[in-house]
PDB file of N, CA and C in Angstrom:
ATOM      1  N   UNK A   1      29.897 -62.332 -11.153  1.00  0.00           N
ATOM      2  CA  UNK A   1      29.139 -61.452 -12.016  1.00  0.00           C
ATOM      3  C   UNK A   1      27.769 -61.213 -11.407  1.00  0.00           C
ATOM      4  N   UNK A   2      27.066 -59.996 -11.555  1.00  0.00           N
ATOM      5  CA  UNK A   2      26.189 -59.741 -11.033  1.00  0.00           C
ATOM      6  C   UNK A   2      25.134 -59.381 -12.445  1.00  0.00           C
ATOM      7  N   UNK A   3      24.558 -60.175 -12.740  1.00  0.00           N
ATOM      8  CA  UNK A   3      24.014 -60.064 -14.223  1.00  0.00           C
ATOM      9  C   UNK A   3      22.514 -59.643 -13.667  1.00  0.00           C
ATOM     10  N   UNK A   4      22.100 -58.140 -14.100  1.00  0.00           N
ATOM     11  CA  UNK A   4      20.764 -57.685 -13.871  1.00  0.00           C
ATOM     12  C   UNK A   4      20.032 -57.189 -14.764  1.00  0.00           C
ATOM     13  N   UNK A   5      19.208 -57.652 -15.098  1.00  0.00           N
ATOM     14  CA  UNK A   5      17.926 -57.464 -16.457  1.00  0.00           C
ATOM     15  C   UNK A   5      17.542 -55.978 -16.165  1.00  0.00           C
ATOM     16  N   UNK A   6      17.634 -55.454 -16.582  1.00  0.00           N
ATOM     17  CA  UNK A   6      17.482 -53.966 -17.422  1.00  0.00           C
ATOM     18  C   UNK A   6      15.777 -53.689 -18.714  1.00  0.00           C
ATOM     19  N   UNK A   7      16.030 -54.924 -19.450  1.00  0.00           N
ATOM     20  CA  UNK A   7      14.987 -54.427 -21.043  1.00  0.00           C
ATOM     21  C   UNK A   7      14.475 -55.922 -21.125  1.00  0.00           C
ATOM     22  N   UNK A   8      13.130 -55.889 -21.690  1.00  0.00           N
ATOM     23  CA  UNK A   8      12.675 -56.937 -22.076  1.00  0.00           C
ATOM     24  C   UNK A   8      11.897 -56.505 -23.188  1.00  0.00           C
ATOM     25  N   UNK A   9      11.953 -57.106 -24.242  1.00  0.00           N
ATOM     26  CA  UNK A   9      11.355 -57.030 -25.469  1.00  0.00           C
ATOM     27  C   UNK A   9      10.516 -58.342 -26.345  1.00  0.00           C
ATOM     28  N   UNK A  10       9.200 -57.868 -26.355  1.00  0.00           N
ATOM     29  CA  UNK A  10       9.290 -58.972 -27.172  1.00  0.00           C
ATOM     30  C   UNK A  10       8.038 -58.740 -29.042  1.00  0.00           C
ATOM     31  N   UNK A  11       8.554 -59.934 -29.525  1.00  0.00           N
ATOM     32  CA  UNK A  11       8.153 -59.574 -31.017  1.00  0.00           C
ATOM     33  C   UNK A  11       7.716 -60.983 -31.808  1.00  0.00           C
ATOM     34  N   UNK A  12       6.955 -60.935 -32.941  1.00  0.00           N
ATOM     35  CA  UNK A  12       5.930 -61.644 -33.510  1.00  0.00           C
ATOM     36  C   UNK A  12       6.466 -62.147 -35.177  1.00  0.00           C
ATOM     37  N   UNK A  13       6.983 -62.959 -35.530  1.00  0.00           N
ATOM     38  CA  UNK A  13       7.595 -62.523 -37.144  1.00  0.00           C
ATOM     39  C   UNK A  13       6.963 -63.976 -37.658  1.00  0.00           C
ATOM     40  N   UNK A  14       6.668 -64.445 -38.875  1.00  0.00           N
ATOM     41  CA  UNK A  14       5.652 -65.079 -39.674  1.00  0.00           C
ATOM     42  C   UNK A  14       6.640 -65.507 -41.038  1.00  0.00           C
ATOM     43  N   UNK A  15       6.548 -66.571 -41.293  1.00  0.00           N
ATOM     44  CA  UNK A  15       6.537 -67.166 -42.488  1.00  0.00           C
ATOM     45  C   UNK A  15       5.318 -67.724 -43.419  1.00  0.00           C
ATOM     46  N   UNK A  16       4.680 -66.884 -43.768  1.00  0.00           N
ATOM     47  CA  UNK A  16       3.318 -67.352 -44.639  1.00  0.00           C
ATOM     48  C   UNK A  16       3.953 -68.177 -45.550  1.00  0.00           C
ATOM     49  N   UNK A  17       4.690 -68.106 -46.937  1.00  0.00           N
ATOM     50  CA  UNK A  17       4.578 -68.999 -47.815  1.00  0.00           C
ATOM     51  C   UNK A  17       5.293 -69.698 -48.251  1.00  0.00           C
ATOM     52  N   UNK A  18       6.961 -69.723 -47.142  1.00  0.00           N
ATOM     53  CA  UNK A  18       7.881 -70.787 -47.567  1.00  0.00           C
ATOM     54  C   UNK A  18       8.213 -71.833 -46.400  1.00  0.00           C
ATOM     55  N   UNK A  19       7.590 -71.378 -45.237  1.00  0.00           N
ATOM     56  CA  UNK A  19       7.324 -72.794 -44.043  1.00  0.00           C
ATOM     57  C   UNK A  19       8.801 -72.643 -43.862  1.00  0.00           C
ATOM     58  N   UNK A  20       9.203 -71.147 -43.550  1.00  0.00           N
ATOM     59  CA  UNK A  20      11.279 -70.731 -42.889  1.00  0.00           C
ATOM     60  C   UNK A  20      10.967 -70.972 -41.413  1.00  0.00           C
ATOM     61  N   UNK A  21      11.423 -71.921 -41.026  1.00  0.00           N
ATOM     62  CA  UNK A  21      11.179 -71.378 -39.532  1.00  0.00           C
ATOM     63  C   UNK A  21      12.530 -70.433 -39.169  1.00  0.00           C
ATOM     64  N   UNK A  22      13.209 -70.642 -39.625  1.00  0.00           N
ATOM     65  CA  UNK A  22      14.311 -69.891 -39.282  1.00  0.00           C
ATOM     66  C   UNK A  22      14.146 -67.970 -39.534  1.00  0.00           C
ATOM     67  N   UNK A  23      13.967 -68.080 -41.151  1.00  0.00           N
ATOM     68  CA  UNK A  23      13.092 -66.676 -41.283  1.00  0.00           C
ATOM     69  C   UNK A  23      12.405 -66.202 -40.035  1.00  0.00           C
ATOM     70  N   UNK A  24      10.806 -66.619 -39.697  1.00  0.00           N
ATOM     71  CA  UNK A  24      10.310 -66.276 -38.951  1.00  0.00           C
ATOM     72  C   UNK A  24      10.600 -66.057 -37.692  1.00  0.00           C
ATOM     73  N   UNK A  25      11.464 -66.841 -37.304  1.00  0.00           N
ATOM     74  CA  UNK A  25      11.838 -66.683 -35.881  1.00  0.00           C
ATOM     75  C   UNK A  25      12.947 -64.726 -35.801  1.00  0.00           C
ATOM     76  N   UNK A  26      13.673 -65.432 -37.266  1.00  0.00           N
ATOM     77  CA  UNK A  26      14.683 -64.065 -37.763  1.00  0.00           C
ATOM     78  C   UNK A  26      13.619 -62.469 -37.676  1.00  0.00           C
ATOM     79  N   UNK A  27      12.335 -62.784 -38.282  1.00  0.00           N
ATOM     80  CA  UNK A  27      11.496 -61.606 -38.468  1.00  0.00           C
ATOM     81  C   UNK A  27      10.870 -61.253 -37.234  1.00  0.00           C
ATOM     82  N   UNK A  28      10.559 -62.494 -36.163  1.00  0.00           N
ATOM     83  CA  UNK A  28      10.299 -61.923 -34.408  1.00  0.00           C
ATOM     84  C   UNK A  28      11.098 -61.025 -34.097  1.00  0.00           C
ATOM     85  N   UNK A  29      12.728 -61.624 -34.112  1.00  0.00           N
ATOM     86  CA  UNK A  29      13.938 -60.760 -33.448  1.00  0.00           C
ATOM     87  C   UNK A  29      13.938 -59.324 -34.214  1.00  0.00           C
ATOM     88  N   UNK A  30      13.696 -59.181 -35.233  1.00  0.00           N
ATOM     89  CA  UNK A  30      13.211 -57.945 -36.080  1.00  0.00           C
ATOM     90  C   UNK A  30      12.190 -57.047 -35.424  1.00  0.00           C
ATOM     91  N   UNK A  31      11.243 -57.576 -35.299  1.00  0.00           N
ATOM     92  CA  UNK A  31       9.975 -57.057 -34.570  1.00  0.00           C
ATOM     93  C   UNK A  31       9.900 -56.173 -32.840  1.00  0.00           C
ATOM     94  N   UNK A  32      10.455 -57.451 -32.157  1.00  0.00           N
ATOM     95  CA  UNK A  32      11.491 -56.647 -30.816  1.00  0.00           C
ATOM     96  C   UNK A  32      12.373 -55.637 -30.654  1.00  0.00           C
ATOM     97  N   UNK A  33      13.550 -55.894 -31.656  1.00  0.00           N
ATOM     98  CA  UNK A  33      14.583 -55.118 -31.745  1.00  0.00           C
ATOM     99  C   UNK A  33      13.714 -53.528 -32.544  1.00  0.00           C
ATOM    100  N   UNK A  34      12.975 -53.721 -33.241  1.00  0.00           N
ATOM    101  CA  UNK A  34      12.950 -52.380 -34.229  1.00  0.00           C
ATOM    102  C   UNK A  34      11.827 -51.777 -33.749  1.00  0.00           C
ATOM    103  N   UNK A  35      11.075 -51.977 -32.334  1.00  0.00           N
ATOM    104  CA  UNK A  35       9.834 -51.895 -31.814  1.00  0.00           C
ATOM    105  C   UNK A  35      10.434 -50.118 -31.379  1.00  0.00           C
ATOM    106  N   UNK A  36      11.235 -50.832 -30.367  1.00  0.00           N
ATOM    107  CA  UNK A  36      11.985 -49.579 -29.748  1.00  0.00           C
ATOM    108  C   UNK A  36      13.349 -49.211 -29.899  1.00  0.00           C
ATOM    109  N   UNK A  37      13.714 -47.995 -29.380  1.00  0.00           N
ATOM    110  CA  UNK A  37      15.229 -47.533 -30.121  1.00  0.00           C
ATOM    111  C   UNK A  37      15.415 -47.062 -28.660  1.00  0.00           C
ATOM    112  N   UNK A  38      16.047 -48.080 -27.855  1.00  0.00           N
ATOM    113  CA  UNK A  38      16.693 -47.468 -26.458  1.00  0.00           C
ATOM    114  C   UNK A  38      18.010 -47.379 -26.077  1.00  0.00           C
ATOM    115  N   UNK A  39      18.276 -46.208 -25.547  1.00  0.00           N
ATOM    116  CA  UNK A  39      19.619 -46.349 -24.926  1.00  0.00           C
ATOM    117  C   UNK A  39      20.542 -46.411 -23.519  1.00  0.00           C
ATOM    118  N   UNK A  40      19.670 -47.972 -23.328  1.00  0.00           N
ATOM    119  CA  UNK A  40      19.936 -48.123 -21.929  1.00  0.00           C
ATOM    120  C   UNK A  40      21.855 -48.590 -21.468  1.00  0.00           C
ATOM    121  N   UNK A  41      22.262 -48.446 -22.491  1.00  0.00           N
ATOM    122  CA  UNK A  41      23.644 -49.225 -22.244  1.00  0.00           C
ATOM    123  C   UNK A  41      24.552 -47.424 -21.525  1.00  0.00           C
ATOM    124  N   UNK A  42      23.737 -46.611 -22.440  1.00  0.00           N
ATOM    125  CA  UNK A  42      24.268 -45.379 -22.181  1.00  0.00           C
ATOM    126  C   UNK A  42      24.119 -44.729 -20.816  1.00  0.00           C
ATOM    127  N   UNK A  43      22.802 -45.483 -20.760  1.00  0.00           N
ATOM    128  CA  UNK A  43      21.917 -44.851 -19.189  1.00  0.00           C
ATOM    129  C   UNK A  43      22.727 -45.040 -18.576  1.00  0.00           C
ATOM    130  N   UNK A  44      23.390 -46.363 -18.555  1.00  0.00           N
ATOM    131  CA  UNK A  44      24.001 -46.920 -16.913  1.00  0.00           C
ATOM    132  C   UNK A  44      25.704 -46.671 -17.270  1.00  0.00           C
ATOM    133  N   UNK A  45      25.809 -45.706 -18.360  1.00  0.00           N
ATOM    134  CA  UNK A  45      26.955 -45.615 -18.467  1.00  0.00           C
ATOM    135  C   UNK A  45      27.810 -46.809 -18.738  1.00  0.00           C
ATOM    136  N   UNK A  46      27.645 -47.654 -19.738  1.00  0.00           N
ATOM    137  CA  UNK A  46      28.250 -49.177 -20.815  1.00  0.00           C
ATOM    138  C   UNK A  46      28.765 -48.575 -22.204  1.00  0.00           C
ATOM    139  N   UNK A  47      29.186 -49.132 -22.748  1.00  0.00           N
ATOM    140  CA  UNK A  47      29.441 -49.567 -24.013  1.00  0.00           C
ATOM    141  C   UNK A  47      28.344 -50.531 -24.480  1.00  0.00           C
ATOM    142  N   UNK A  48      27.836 -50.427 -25.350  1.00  0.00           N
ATOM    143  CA  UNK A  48      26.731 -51.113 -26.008  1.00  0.00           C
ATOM    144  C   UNK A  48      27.388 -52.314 -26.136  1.00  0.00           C
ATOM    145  N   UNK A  49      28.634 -52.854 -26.282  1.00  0.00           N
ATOM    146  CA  UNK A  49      29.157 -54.124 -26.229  1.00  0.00           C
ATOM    147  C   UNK A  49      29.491 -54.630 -25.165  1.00  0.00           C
ATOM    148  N   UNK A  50      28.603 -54.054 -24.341  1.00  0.00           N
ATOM    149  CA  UNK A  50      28.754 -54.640 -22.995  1.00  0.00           C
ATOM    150  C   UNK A  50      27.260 -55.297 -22.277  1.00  0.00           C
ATOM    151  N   UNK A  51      26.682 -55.474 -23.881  1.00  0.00           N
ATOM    152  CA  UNK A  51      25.183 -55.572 -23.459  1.00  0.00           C
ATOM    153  C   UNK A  51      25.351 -56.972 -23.394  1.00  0.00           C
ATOM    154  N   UNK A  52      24.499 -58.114 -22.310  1.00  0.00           N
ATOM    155  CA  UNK A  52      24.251 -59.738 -22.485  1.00  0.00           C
ATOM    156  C   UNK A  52      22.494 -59.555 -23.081  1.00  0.00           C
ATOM    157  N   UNK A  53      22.865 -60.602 -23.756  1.00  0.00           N
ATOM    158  CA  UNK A  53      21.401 -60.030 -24.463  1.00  0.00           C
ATOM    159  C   UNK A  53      20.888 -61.982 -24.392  1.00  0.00           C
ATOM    160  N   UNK A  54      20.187 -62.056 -23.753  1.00  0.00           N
ATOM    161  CA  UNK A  54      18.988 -63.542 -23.669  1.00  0.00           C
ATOM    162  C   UNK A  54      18.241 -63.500 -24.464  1.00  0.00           C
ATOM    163  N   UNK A  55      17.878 -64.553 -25.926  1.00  0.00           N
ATOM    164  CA  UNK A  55      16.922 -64.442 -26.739  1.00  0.00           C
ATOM    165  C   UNK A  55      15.924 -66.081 -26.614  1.00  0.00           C
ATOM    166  N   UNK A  56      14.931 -66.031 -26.425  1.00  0.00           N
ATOM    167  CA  UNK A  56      13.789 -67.214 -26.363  1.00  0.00           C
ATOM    168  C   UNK A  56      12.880 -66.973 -27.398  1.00  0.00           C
ATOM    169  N   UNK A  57      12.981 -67.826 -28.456  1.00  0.00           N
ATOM    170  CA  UNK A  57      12.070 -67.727 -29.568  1.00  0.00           C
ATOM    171  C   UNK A  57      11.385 -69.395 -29.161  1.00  0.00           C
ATOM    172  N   UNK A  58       9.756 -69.044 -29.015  1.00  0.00           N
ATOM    173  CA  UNK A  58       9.213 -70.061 -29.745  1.00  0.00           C
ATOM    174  C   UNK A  58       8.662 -70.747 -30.898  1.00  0.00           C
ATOM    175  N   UNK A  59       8.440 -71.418 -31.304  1.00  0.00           N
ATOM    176  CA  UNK A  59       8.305 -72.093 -32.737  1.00  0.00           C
ATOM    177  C   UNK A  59       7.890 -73.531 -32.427  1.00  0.00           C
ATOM    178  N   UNK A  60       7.492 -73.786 -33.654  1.00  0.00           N
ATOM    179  CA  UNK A  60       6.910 -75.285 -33.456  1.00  0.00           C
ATOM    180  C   UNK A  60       7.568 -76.300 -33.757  1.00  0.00           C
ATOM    181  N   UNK A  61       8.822 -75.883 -34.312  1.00  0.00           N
ATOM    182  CA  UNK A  61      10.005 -76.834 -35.036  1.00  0.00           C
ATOM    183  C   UNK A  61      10.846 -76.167 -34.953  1.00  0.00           C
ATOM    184  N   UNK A  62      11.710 -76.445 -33.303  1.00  0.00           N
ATOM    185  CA  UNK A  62      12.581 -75.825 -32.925  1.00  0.00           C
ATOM    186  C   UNK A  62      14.246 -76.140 -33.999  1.00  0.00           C
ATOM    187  N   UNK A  63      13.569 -77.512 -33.919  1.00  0.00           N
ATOM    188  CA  UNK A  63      15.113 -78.027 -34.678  1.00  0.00           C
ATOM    189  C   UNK A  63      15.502 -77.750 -36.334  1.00  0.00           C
ATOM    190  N   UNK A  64      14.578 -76.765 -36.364  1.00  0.00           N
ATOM    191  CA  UNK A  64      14.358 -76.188 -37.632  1.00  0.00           C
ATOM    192  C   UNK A  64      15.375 -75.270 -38.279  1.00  0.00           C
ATOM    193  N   UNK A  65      15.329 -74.478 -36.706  1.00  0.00           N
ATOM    194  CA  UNK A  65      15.762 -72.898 -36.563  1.00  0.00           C
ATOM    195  C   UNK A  65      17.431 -72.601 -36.372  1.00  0.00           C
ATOM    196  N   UNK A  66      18.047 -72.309 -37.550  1.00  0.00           N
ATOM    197  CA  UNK A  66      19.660 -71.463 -37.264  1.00  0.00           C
ATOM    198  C   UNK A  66      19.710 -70.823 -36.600  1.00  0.00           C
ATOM    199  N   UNK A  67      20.153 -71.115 -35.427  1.00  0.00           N
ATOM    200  CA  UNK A  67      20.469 -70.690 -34.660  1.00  0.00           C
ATOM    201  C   UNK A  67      22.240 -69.228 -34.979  1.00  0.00           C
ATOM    202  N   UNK A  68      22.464 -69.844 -35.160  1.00  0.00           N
ATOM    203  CA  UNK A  68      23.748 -69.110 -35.901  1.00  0.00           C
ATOM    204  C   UNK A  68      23.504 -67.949 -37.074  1.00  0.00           C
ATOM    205  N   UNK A  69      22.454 -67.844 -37.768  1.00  0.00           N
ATOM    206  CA  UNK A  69      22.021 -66.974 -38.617  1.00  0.00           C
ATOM    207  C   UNK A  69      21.465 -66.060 -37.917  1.00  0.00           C
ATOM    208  N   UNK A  70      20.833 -66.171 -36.654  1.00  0.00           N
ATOM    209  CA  UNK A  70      19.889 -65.307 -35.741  1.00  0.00           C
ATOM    210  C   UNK A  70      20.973 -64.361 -34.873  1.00  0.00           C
ATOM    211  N   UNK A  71      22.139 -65.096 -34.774  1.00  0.00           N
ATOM    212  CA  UNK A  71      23.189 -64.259 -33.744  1.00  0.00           C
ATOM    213  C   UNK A  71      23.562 -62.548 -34.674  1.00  0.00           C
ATOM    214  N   UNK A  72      23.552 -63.200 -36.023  1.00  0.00           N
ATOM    215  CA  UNK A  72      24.142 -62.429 -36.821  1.00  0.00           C
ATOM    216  C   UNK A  72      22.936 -60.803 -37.237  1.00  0.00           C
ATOM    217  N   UNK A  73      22.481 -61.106 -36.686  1.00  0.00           N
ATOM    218  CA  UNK A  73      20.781 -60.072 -36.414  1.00  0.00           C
ATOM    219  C   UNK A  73      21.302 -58.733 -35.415  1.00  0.00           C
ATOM    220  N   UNK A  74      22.258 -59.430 -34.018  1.00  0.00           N
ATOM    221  CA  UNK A  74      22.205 -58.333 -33.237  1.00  0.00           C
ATOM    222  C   UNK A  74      23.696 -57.586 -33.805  1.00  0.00           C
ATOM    223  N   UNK A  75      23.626 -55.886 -33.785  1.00  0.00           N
ATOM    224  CA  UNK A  75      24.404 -55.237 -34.016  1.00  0.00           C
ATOM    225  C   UNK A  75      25.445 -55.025 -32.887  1.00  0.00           C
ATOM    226  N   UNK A  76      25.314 -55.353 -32.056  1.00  0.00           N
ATOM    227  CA  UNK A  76      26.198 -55.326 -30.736  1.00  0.00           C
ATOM    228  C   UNK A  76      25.606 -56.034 -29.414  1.00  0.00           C
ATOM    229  N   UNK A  77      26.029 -56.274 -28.893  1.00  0.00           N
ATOM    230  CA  UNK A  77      26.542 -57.065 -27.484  1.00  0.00           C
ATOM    231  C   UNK A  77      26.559 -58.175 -27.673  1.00  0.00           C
ATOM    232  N   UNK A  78      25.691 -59.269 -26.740  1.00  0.00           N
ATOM    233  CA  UNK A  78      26.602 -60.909 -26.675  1.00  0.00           C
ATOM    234  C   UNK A  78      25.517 -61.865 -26.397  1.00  0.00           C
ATOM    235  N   UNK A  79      24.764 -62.062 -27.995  1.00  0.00           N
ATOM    236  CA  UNK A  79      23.516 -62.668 -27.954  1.00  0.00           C
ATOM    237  C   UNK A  79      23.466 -64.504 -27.270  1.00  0.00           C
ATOM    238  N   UNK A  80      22.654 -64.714 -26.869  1.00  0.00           N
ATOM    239  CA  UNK A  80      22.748 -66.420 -26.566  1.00  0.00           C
ATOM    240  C   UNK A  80      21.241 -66.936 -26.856  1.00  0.00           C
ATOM    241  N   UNK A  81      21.089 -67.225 -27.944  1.00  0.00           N
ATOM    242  CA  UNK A  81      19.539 -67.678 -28.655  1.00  0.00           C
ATOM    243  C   UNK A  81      18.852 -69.098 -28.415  1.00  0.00           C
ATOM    244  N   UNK A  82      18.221 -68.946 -27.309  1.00  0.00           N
ATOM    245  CA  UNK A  82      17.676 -70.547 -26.755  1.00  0.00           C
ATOM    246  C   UNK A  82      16.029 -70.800 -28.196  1.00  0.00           C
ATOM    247  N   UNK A  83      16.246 -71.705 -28.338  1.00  0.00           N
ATOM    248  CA  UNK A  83      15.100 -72.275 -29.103  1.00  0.00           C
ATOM    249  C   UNK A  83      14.256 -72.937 -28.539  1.00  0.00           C
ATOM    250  N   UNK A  84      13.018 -73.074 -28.552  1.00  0.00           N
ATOM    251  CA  UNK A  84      12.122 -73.679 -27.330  1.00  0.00           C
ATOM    252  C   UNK A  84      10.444 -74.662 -28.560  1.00  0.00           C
ATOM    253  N   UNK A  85       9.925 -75.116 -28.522  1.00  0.00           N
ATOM    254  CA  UNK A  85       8.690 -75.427 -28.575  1.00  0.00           C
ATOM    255  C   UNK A  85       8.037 -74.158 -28.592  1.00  0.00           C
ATOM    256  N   UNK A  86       7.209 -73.672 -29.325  1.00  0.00           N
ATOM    257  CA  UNK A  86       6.066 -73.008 -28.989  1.00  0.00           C
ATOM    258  C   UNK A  86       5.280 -72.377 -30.455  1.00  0.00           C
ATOM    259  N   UNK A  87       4.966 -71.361 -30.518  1.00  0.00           N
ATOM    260  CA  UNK A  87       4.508 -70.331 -32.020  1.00  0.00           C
ATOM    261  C   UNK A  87       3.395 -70.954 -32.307  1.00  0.00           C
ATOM    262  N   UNK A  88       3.550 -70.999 -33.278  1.00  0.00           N
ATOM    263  CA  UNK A  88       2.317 -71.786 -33.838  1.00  0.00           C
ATOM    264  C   UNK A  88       2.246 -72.032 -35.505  1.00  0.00           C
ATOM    265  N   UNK A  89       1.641 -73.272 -36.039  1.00  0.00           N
ATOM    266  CA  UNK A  89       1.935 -73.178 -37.488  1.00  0.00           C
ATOM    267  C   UNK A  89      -0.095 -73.196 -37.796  1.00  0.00           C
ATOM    268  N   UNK A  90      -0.087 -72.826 -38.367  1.00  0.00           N
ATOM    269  CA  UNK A  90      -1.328 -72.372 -38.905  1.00  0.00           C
ATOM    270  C   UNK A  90      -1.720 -73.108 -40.636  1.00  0.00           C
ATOM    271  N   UNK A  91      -2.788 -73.645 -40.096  1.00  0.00           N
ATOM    272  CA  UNK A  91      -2.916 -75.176 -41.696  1.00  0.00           C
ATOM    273  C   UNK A  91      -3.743 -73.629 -42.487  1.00  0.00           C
ATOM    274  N   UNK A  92      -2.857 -74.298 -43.882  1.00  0.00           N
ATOM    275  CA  UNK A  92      -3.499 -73.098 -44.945  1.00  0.00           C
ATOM    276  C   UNK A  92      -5.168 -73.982 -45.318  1.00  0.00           C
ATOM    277  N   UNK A  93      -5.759 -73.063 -45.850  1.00  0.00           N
ATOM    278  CA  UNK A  93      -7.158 -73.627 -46.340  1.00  0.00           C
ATOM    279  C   UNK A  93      -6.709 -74.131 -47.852  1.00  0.00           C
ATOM    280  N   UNK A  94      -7.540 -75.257 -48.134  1.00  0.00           N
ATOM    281  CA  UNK A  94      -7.324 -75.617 -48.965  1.00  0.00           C
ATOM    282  C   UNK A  94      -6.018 -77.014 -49.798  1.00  0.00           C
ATOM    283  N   UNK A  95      -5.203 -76.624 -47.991  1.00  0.00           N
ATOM    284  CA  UNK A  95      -3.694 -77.161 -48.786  1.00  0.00           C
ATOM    285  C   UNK A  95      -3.000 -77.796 -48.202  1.00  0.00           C
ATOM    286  N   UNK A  96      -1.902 -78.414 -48.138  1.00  0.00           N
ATOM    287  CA  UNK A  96      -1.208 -79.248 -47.344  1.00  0.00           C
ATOM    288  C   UNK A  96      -0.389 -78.632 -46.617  1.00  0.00           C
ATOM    289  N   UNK A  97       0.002 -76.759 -47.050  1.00  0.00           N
ATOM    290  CA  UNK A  97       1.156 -76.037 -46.435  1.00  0.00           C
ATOM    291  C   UNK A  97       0.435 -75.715 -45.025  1.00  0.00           C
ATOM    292  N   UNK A  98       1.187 -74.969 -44.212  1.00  0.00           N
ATOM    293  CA  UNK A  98       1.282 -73.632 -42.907  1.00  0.00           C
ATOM    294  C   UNK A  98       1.828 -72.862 -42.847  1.00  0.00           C
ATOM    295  N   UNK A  99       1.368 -71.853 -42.210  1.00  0.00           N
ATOM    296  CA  UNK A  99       2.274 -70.662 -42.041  1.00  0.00           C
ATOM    297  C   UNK A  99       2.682 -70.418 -40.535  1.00  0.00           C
ATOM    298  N   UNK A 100       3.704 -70.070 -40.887  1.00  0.00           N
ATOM    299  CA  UNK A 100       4.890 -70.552 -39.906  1.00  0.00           C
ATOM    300  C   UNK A 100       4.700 -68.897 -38.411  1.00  0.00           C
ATOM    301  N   UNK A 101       4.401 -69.285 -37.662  1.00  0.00           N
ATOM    302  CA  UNK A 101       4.226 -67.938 -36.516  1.00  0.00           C
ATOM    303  C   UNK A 101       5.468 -68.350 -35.557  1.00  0.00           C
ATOM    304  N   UNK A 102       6.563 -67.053 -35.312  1.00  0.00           N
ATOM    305  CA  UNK A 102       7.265 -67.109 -34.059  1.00  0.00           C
ATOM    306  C   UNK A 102       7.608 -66.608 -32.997  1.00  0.00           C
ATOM    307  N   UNK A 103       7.457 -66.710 -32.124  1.00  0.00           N
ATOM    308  CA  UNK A 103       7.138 -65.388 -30.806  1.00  0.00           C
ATOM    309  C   UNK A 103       8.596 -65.315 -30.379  1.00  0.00           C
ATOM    310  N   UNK A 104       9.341 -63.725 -29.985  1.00  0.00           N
ATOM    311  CA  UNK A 104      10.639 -63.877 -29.214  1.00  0.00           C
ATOM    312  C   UNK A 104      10.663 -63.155 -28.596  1.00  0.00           C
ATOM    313  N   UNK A 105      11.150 -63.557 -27.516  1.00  0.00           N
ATOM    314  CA  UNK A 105      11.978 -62.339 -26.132  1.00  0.00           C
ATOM    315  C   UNK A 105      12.910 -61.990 -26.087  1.00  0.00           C
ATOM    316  N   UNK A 106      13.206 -61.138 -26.152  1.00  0.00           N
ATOM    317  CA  UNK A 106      14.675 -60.368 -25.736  1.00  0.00           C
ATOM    318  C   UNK A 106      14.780 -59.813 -24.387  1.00  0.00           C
ATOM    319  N   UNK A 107      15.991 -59.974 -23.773  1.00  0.00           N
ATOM    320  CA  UNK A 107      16.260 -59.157 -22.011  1.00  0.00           C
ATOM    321  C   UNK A 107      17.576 -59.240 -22.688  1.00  0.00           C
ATOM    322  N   UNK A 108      17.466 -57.963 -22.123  1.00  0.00           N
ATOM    323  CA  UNK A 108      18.431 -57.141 -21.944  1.00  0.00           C
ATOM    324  C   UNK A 108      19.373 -57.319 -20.739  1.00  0.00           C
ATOM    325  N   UNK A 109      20.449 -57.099 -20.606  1.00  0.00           N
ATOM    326  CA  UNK A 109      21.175 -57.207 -19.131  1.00  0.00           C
ATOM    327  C   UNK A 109      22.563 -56.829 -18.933  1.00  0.00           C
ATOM    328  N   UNK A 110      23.378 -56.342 -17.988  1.00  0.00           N
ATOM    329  CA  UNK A 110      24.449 -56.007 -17.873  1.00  0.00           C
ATOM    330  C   UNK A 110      24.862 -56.383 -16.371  1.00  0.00           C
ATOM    331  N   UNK A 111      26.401 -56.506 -16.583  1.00  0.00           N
ATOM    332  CA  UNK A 111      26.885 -56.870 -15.244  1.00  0.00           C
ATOM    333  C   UNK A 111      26.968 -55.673 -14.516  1.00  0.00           C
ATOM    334  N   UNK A 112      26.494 -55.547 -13.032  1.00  0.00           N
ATOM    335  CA  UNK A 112      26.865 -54.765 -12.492  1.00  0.00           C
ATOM    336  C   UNK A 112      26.970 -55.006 -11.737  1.00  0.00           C
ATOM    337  N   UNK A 113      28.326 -55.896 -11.642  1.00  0.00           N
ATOM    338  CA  UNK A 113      29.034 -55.785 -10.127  1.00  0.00           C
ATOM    339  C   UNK A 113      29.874 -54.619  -9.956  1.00  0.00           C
ATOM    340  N   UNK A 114      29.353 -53.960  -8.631  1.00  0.00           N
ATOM    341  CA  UNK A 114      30.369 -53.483  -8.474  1.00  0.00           C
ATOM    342  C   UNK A 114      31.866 -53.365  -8.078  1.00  0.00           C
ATOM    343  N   UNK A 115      32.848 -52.150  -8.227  1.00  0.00           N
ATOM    344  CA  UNK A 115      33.907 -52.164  -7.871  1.00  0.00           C
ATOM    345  C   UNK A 115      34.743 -52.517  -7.000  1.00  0.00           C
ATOM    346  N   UNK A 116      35.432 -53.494  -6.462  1.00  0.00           N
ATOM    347  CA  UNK A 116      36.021 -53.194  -5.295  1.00  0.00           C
ATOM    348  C   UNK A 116      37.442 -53.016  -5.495  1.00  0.00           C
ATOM    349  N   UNK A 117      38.236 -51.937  -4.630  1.00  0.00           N
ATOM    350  CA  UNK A 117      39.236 -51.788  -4.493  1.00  0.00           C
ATOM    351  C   UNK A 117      39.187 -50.133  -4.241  1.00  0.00           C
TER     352      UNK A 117
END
């Protein structure tokens, strides 16, 4: 397979008042995906289900995050959602809560090996 990055996206999504990390990470992939409306699967002549799609969300409580709820976000191709350390939780004033910040990347990619025969 000749797997070559094509799109990179990335997006910002927040849990202010229920401390979701999962939400937030869900509202990054929101943020990326709905930034832009491209149709690169078409460009190179694909099927949109032929898209590999790499997702890296950071967060501060990775082991937080459903992973499996986040797959269910992309409308087509063949998501693989790595969870990492990072975002940031932000101490409320006044209180014992945070609000929950999650940063994500999306790349885009398709095989293009070519034909032989």
């Amino acid at each position: 397979m000749a797997k070559k990055r094509v799109v990179v996206e990335f997006g910002m999504g927040t849990s202010i008042r229920s401390r979701n990390y999962t939400e937030a990470a869900a509202r990054a992939i929101r943020d990326a995906l709905w930034r832009n409306s491209l149709n690169v699967a078409e460009f190179f002549g694909f099927p949109k289900t032929a898209m590999i799609i790499d997702v890296e969300i950071g967060i501060q409580r990775p082991e937080e995050v459903d992973r499996e709820a986040l797959v269910g976000l992309f409308p087509y191709g063949t998501p693989s959602i790595t969870v990492v350390k990072g975002g940031l939780d932000v101490p409320k004033h006044g209180s014992d809560g945070v609000s929950v910040i999650a940063h994500a990347a999306i790349i885009v990619s398709f095989d293009m090996e070519p034909a032989h025969g």
